[in-house]
C-alpha atoms as a PDB file:
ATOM      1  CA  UNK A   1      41.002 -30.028   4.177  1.00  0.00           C
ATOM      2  CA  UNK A   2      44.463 -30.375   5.702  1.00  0.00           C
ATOM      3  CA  UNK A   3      46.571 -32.889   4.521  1.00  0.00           C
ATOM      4  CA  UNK A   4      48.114 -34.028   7.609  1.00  0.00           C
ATOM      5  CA  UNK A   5      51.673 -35.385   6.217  1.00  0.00           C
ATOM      6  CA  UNK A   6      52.261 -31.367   4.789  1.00  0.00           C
ATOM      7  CA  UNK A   7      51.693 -30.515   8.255  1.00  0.00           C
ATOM      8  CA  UNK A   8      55.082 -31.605   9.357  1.00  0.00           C
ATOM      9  CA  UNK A   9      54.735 -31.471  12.758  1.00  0.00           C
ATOM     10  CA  UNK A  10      57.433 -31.675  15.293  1.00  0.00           C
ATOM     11  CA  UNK A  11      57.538 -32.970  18.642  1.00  0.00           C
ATOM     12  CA  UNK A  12      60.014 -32.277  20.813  1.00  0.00           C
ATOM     13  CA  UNK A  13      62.192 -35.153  22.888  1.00  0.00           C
ATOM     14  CA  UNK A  14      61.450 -35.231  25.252  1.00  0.00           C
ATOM     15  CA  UNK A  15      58.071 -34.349  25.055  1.00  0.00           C
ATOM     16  CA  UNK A  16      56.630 -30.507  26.514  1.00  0.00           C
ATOM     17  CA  UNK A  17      53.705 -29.720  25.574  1.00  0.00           C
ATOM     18  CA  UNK A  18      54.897 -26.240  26.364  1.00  0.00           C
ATOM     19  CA  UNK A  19      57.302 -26.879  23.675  1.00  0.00           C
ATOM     20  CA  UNK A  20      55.264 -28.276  21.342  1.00  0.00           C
ATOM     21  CA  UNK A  21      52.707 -25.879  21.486  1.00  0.00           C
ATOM     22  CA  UNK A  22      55.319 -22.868  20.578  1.00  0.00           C
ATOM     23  CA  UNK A  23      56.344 -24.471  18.024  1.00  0.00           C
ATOM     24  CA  UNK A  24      52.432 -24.603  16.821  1.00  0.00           C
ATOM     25  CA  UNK A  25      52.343 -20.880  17.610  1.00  0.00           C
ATOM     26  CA  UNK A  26      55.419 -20.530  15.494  1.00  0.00           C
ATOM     27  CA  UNK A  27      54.597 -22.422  12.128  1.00  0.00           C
ATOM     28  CA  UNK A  28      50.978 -20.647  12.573  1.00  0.00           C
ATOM     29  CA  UNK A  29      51.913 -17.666  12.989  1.00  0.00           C
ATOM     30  CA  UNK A  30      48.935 -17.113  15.970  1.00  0.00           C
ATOM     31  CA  UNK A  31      49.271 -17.246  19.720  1.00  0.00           C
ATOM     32  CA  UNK A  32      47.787 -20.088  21.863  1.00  0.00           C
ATOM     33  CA  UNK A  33      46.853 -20.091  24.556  1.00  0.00           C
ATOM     34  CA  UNK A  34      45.807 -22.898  27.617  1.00  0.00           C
ATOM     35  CA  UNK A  35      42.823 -22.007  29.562  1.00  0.00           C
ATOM     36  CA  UNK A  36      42.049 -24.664  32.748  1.00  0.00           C
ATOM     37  CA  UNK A  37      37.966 -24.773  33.631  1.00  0.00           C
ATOM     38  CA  UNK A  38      37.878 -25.225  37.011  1.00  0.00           C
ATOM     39  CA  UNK A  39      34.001 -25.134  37.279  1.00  0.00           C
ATOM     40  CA  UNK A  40      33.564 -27.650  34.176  1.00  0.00           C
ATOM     41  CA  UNK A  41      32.570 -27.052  31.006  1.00  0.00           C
ATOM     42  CA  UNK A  42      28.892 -26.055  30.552  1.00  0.00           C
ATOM     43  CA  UNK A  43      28.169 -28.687  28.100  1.00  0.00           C
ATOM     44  CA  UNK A  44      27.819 -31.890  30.182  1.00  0.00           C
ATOM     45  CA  UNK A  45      30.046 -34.265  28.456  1.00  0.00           C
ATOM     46  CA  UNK A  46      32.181 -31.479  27.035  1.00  0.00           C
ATOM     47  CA  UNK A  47      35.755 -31.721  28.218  1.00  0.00           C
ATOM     48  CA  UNK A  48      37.264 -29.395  26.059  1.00  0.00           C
ATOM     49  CA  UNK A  49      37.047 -26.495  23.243  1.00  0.00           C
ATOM     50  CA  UNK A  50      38.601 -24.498  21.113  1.00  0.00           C
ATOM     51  CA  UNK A  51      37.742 -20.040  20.004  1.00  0.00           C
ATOM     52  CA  UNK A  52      39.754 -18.769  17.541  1.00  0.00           C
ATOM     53  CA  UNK A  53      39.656 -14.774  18.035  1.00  0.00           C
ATOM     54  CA  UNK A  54      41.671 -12.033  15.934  1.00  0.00           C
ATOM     55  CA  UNK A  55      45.656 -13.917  16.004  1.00  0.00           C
ATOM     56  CA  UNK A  56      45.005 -16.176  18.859  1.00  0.00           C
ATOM     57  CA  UNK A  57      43.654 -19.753  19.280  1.00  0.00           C
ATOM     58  CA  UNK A  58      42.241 -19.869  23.289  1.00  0.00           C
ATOM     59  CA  UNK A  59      42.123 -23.823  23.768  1.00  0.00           C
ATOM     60  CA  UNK A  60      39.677 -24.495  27.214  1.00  0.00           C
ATOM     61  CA  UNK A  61      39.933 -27.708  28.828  1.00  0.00           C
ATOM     62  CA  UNK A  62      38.611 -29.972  32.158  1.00  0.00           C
ATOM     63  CA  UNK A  63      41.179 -29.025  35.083  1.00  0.00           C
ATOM     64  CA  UNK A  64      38.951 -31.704  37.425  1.00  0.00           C
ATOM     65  CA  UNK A  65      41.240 -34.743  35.600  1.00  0.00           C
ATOM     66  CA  UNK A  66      44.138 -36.270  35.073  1.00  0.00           C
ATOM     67  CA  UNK A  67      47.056 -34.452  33.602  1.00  0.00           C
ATOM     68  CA  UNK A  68      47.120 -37.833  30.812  1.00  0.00           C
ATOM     69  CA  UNK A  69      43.153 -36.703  30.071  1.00  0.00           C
ATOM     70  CA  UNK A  70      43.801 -33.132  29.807  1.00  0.00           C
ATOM     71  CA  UNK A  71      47.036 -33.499  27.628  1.00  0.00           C
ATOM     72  CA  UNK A  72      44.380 -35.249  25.295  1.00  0.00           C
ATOM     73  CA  UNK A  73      42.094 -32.590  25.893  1.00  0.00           C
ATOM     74  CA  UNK A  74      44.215 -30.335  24.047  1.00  0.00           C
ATOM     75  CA  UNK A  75      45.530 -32.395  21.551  1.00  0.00           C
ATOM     76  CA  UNK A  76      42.168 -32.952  20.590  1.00  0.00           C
ATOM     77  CA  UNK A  77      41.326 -29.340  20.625  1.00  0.00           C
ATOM     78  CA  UNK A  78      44.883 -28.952  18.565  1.00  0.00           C
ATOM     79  CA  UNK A  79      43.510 -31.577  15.933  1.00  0.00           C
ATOM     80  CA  UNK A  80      40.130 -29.823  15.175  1.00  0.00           C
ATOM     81  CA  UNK A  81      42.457 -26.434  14.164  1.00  0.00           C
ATOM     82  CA  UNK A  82      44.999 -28.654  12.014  1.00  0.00           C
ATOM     83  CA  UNK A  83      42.192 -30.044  10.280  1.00  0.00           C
ATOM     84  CA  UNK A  84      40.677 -26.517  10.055  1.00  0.00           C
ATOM     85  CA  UNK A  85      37.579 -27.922  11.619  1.00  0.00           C
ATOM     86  CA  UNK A  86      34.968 -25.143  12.852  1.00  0.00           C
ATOM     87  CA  UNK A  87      32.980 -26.389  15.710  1.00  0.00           C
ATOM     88  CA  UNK A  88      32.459 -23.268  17.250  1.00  0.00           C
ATOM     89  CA  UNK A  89      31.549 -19.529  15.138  1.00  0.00           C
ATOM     90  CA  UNK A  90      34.303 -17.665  14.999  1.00  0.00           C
ATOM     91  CA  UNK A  91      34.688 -15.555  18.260  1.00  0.00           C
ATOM     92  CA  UNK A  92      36.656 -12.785  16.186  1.00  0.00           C
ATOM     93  CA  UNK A  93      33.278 -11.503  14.477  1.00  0.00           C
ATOM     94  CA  UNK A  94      31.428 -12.081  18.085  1.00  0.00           C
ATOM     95  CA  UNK A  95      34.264  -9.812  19.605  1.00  0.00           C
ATOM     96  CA  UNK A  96      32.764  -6.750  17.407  1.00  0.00           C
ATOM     97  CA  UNK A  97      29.415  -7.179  17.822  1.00  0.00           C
ATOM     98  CA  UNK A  98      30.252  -7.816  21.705  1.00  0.00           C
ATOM     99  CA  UNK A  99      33.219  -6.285  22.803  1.00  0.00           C
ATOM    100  CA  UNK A 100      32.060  -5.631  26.396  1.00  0.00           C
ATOM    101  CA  UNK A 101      31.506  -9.181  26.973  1.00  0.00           C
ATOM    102  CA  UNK A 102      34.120 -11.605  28.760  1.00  0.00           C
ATOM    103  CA  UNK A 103      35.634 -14.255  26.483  1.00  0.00           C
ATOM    104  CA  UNK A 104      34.589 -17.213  28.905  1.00  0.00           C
ATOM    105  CA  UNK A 105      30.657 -15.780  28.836  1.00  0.00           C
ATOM    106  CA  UNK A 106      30.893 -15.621  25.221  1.00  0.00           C
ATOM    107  CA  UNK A 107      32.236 -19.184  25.037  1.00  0.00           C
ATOM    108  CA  UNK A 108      29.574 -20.439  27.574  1.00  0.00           C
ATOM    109  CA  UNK A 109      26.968 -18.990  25.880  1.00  0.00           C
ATOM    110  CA  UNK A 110      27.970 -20.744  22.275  1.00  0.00           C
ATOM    111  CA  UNK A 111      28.303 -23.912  23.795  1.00  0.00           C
ATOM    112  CA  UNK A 112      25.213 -23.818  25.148  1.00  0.00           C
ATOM    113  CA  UNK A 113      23.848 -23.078  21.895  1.00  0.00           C
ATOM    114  CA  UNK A 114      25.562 -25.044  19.941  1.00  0.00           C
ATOM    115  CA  UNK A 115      23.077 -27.756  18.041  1.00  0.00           C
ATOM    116  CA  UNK A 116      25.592 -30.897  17.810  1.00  0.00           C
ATOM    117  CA  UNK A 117      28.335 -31.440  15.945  1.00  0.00           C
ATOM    118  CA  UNK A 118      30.107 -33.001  12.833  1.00  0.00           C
ATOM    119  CA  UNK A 119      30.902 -36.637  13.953  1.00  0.00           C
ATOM    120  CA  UNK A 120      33.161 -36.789  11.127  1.00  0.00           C
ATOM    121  CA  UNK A 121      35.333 -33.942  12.524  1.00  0.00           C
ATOM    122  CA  UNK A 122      34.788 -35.595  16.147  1.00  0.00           C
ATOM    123  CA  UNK A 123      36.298 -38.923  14.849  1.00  0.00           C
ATOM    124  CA  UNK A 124      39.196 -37.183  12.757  1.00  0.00           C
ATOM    125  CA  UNK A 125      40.051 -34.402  15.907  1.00  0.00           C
ATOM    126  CA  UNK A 126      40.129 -37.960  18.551  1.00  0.00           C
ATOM    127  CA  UNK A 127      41.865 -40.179  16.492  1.00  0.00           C
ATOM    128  CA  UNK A 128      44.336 -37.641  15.715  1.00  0.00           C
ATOM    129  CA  UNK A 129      44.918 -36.802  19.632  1.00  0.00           C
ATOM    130  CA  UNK A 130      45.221 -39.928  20.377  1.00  0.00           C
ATOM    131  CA  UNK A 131      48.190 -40.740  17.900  1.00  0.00           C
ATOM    132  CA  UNK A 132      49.679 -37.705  18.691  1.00  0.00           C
ATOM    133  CA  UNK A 133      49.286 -39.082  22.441  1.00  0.00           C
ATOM    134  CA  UNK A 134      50.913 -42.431  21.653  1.00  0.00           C
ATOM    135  CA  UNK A 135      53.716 -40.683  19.826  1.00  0.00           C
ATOM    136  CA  UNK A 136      54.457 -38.950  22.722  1.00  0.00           C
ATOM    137  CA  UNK A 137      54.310 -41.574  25.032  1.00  0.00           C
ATOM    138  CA  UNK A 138      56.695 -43.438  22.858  1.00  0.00           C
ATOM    139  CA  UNK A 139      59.397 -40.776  22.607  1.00  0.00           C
ATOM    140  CA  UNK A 140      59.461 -40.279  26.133  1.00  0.00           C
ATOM    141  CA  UNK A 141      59.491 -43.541  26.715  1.00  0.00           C
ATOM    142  CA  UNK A 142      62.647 -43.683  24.612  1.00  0.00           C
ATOM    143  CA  UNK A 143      63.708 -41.070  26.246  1.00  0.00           C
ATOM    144  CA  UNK A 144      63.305 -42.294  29.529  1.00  0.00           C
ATOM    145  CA  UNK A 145      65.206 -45.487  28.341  1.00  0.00           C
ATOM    146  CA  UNK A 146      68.036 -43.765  26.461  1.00  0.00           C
ATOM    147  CA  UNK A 147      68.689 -41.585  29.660  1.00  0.00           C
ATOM    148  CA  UNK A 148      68.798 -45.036  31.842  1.00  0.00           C
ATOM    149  CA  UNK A 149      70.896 -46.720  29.487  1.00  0.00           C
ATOM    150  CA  UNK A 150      73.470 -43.860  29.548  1.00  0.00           C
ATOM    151  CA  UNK A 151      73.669 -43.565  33.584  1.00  0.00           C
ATOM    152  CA  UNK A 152      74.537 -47.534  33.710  1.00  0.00           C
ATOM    153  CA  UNK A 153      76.763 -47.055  30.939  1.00  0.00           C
ATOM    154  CA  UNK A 154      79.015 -44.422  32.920  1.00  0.00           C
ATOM    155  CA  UNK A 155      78.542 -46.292  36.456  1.00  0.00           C
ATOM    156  CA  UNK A 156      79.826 -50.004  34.676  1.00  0.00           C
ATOM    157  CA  UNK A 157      82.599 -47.963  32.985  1.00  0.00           C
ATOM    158  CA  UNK A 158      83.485 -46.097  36.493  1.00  0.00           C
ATOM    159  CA  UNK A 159      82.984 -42.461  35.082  1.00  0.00           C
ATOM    160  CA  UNK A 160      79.971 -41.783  38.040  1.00  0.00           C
ATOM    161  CA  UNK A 161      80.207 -42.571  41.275  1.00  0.00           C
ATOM    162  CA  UNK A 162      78.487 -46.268  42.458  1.00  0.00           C
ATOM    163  CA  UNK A 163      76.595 -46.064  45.247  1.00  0.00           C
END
Protein backbone atom coordinates (compact mmCIF):
# COMPACT_ATOMS: atom_id res chain seq x y z
CA UNK A 1 0.00 0.00 0.00
CA UNK A 2 0.92 3.59 -0.83
CA UNK A 3 1.76 5.75 1.78
CA UNK A 4 0.15 8.82 0.70
CA UNK A 5 2.54 11.59 2.45
CA UNK A 6 5.71 9.81 0.15
CA UNK A 7 3.53 10.57 -2.63
CA UNK A 8 4.33 14.21 -2.61
CA UNK A 9 1.99 15.41 -4.80
CA UNK A 10 1.87 18.78 -6.33
CA UNK A 11 -0.85 20.89 -7.38
CA UNK A 12 -0.44 23.56 -9.37
CA UNK A 13 -1.84 27.38 -8.50
CA UNK A 14 -3.85 27.88 -9.86
CA UNK A 15 -5.33 24.74 -10.27
CA UNK A 16 -5.32 22.71 -14.12
CA UNK A 17 -6.10 19.63 -14.02
CA UNK A 18 -4.25 19.55 -17.30
CA UNK A 19 -1.37 20.52 -15.26
CA UNK A 20 -1.74 18.40 -12.62
CA UNK A 21 -2.24 15.47 -14.48
CA UNK A 22 1.34 15.95 -16.41
CA UNK A 23 2.85 16.26 -13.62
CA UNK A 24 1.22 12.64 -12.59
CA UNK A 25 2.41 11.44 -16.00
CA UNK A 26 5.79 12.81 -15.12
CA UNK A 27 6.58 11.40 -11.52
CA UNK A 28 4.97 8.00 -13.02
CA UNK A 29 6.66 7.74 -15.66
CA UNK A 30 3.21 6.48 -17.79
CA UNK A 31 0.92 8.48 -20.01
CA UNK A 32 -2.69 9.39 -19.03
CA UNK A 33 -5.00 9.85 -20.65
CA UNK A 34 -8.93 11.51 -20.28
CA UNK A 35 -11.55 9.64 -22.04
CA UNK A 36 -15.33 11.51 -21.88
CA UNK A 37 -18.40 8.69 -22.14
CA UNK A 38 -20.85 10.31 -23.87
CA UNK A 39 -23.30 7.30 -23.92
CA UNK A 40 -22.75 6.56 -20.01
CA UNK A 41 -21.01 4.11 -18.48
CA UNK A 42 -22.45 0.56 -18.82
CA UNK A 43 -22.53 -0.06 -15.20
CA UNK A 44 -25.60 1.87 -13.95
CA UNK A 45 -24.27 3.82 -11.12
CA UNK A 46 -20.76 3.78 -12.54
CA UNK A 47 -19.50 7.27 -13.24
CA UNK A 48 -16.10 6.57 -13.81
CA UNK A 49 -13.04 3.98 -14.34
CA UNK A 50 -9.79 3.47 -14.67
CA UNK A 51 -7.48 0.51 -17.45
CA UNK A 52 -4.08 0.50 -17.03
CA UNK A 53 -2.58 -0.95 -20.47
CA UNK A 54 1.28 -1.38 -21.42
CA UNK A 55 2.74 2.59 -20.17
CA UNK A 56 -0.57 4.26 -20.13
CA UNK A 57 -3.34 4.79 -17.51
CA UNK A 58 -6.83 5.51 -19.82
CA UNK A 59 -9.08 7.21 -17.01
CA UNK A 60 -13.09 7.07 -18.49
CA UNK A 61 -15.50 9.28 -16.97
CA UNK A 62 -19.51 10.62 -17.18
CA UNK A 63 -19.42 13.61 -19.85
CA UNK A 64 -23.54 13.94 -19.08
CA UNK A 65 -22.42 16.17 -15.67
CA UNK A 66 -21.06 18.86 -14.28
CA UNK A 67 -17.51 19.81 -14.94
CA UNK A 68 -17.26 19.96 -10.57
CA UNK A 69 -18.62 16.00 -10.81
CA UNK A 70 -16.38 14.98 -13.49
CA UNK A 71 -13.20 16.73 -12.01
CA UNK A 72 -14.11 14.26 -9.07
CA UNK A 73 -14.61 11.64 -11.42
CA UNK A 74 -11.08 11.61 -12.16
CA UNK A 75 -9.65 12.36 -9.06
CA UNK A 76 -11.30 9.46 -7.87
CA UNK A 77 -10.13 7.36 -10.70
CA UNK A 78 -6.48 9.13 -9.90
CA UNK A 79 -6.84 7.90 -6.15
CA UNK A 80 -7.54 4.15 -6.90
CA UNK A 81 -3.90 4.21 -9.05
CA UNK A 82 -2.03 6.16 -6.10
CA UNK A 83 -3.24 3.70 -3.81
CA UNK A 84 -2.34 0.98 -6.37
CA UNK A 85 -5.87 -0.24 -6.08
CA UNK A 86 -6.92 -2.88 -8.91
CA UNK A 87 -10.55 -2.69 -9.59
CA UNK A 88 -10.39 -3.67 -12.97
CA UNK A 89 -7.80 -6.83 -14.57
CA UNK A 90 -5.18 -5.44 -16.08
CA UNK A 91 -6.07 -4.51 -19.76
CA UNK A 92 -2.24 -4.97 -20.75
CA UNK A 93 -2.55 -8.95 -20.55
CA UNK A 94 -6.27 -8.58 -22.23
CA UNK A 95 -4.48 -6.54 -25.09
CA UNK A 96 -2.51 -9.95 -26.07
CA UNK A 97 -4.99 -12.27 -25.83
CA UNK A 98 -7.30 -9.60 -27.76
CA UNK A 99 -5.51 -7.35 -29.78
CA UNK A 100 -8.22 -6.92 -32.45
CA UNK A 101 -10.60 -5.69 -29.99
CA UNK A 102 -11.34 -1.83 -29.31
CA UNK A 103 -10.21 -0.58 -25.90
CA UNK A 104 -13.80 0.85 -25.02
CA UNK A 105 -15.43 -2.90 -25.92
CA UNK A 106 -12.87 -4.40 -23.82
CA UNK A 107 -13.63 -1.98 -20.97
CA UNK A 108 -17.46 -2.47 -21.42
CA UNK A 109 -17.24 -5.89 -21.40
CA UNK A 110 -15.13 -6.01 -17.84
CA UNK A 111 -17.41 -3.79 -16.31
CA UNK A 112 -20.10 -5.70 -17.07
CA UNK A 113 -18.46 -8.54 -15.58
CA UNK A 114 -17.09 -7.26 -12.91
CA UNK A 115 -18.63 -9.02 -9.49
CA UNK A 116 -18.46 -5.86 -7.00
CA UNK A 117 -15.87 -4.29 -5.55
CA UNK A 118 -13.53 -3.64 -2.49
CA UNK A 119 -15.49 -1.05 -0.36
CA UNK A 120 -12.38 -0.45 1.40
CA UNK A 121 -10.64 0.77 -1.80
CA UNK A 122 -14.09 2.62 -2.71
CA UNK A 123 -13.92 4.58 0.63
CA UNK A 124 -10.01 5.26 0.42
CA UNK A 125 -10.22 6.25 -3.75
CA UNK A 126 -13.57 8.92 -2.58
CA UNK A 127 -12.24 10.27 0.35
CA UNK A 128 -9.06 10.88 -1.28
CA UNK A 129 -10.85 12.77 -4.38
CA UNK A 130 -12.63 14.59 -2.40
CA UNK A 131 -9.63 16.18 -0.37
CA UNK A 132 -7.82 16.51 -3.32
CA UNK A 133 -11.13 18.43 -4.53
CA UNK A 134 -11.23 20.72 -1.49
CA UNK A 135 -7.54 21.44 -1.86
CA UNK A 136 -8.16 22.64 -5.05
CA UNK A 137 -10.98 24.61 -4.40
CA UNK A 138 -9.02 26.28 -1.71
CA UNK A 139 -5.98 27.27 -3.77
CA UNK A 140 -7.99 28.70 -6.34
CA UNK A 141 -9.89 30.29 -4.13
CA UNK A 142 -6.71 31.93 -2.87
CA UNK A 143 -5.90 32.46 -5.98
CA UNK A 144 -8.84 34.10 -7.03
CA UNK A 145 -8.44 36.37 -3.87
CA UNK A 146 -4.72 37.10 -4.20
CA UNK A 147 -5.37 38.18 -7.92
CA UNK A 148 -8.34 40.63 -6.55
CA UNK A 149 -6.36 41.92 -3.88
CA UNK A 150 -3.51 42.87 -6.28
CA UNK A 151 -5.86 44.72 -9.01
CA UNK A 152 -7.29 47.05 -6.01
CA UNK A 153 -3.94 47.40 -4.78
CA UNK A 154 -2.63 49.04 -8.18
CA UNK A 155 -6.09 50.99 -8.87
CA UNK A 156 -5.92 52.70 -4.91
CA UNK A 157 -2.20 53.34 -5.60
CA UNK A 158 -3.06 54.88 -9.27
CA UNK A 159 -0.73 52.40 -11.24
CA UNK A 160 -4.13 51.04 -13.45
CA UNK A 161 -6.45 53.00 -14.84
CA UNK A 162 -9.99 53.63 -12.58
CA UNK A 163 -12.83 53.29 -14.37
Amino acid sequence: MVKLRELELTLPAPFTLDAFLGDLEHRRGRRLLLHPWHDGLPDGGLCGAWLSTGNTDHIYFAANTSQTHQRHIVLHEIAHMLWGHRLLPDAGSLAHLFPDLDPETVLRALLLQRAGYAEEQERQAEMMASLLGETVDRISAAADLSGSLGRLKDVLSGHEEQW
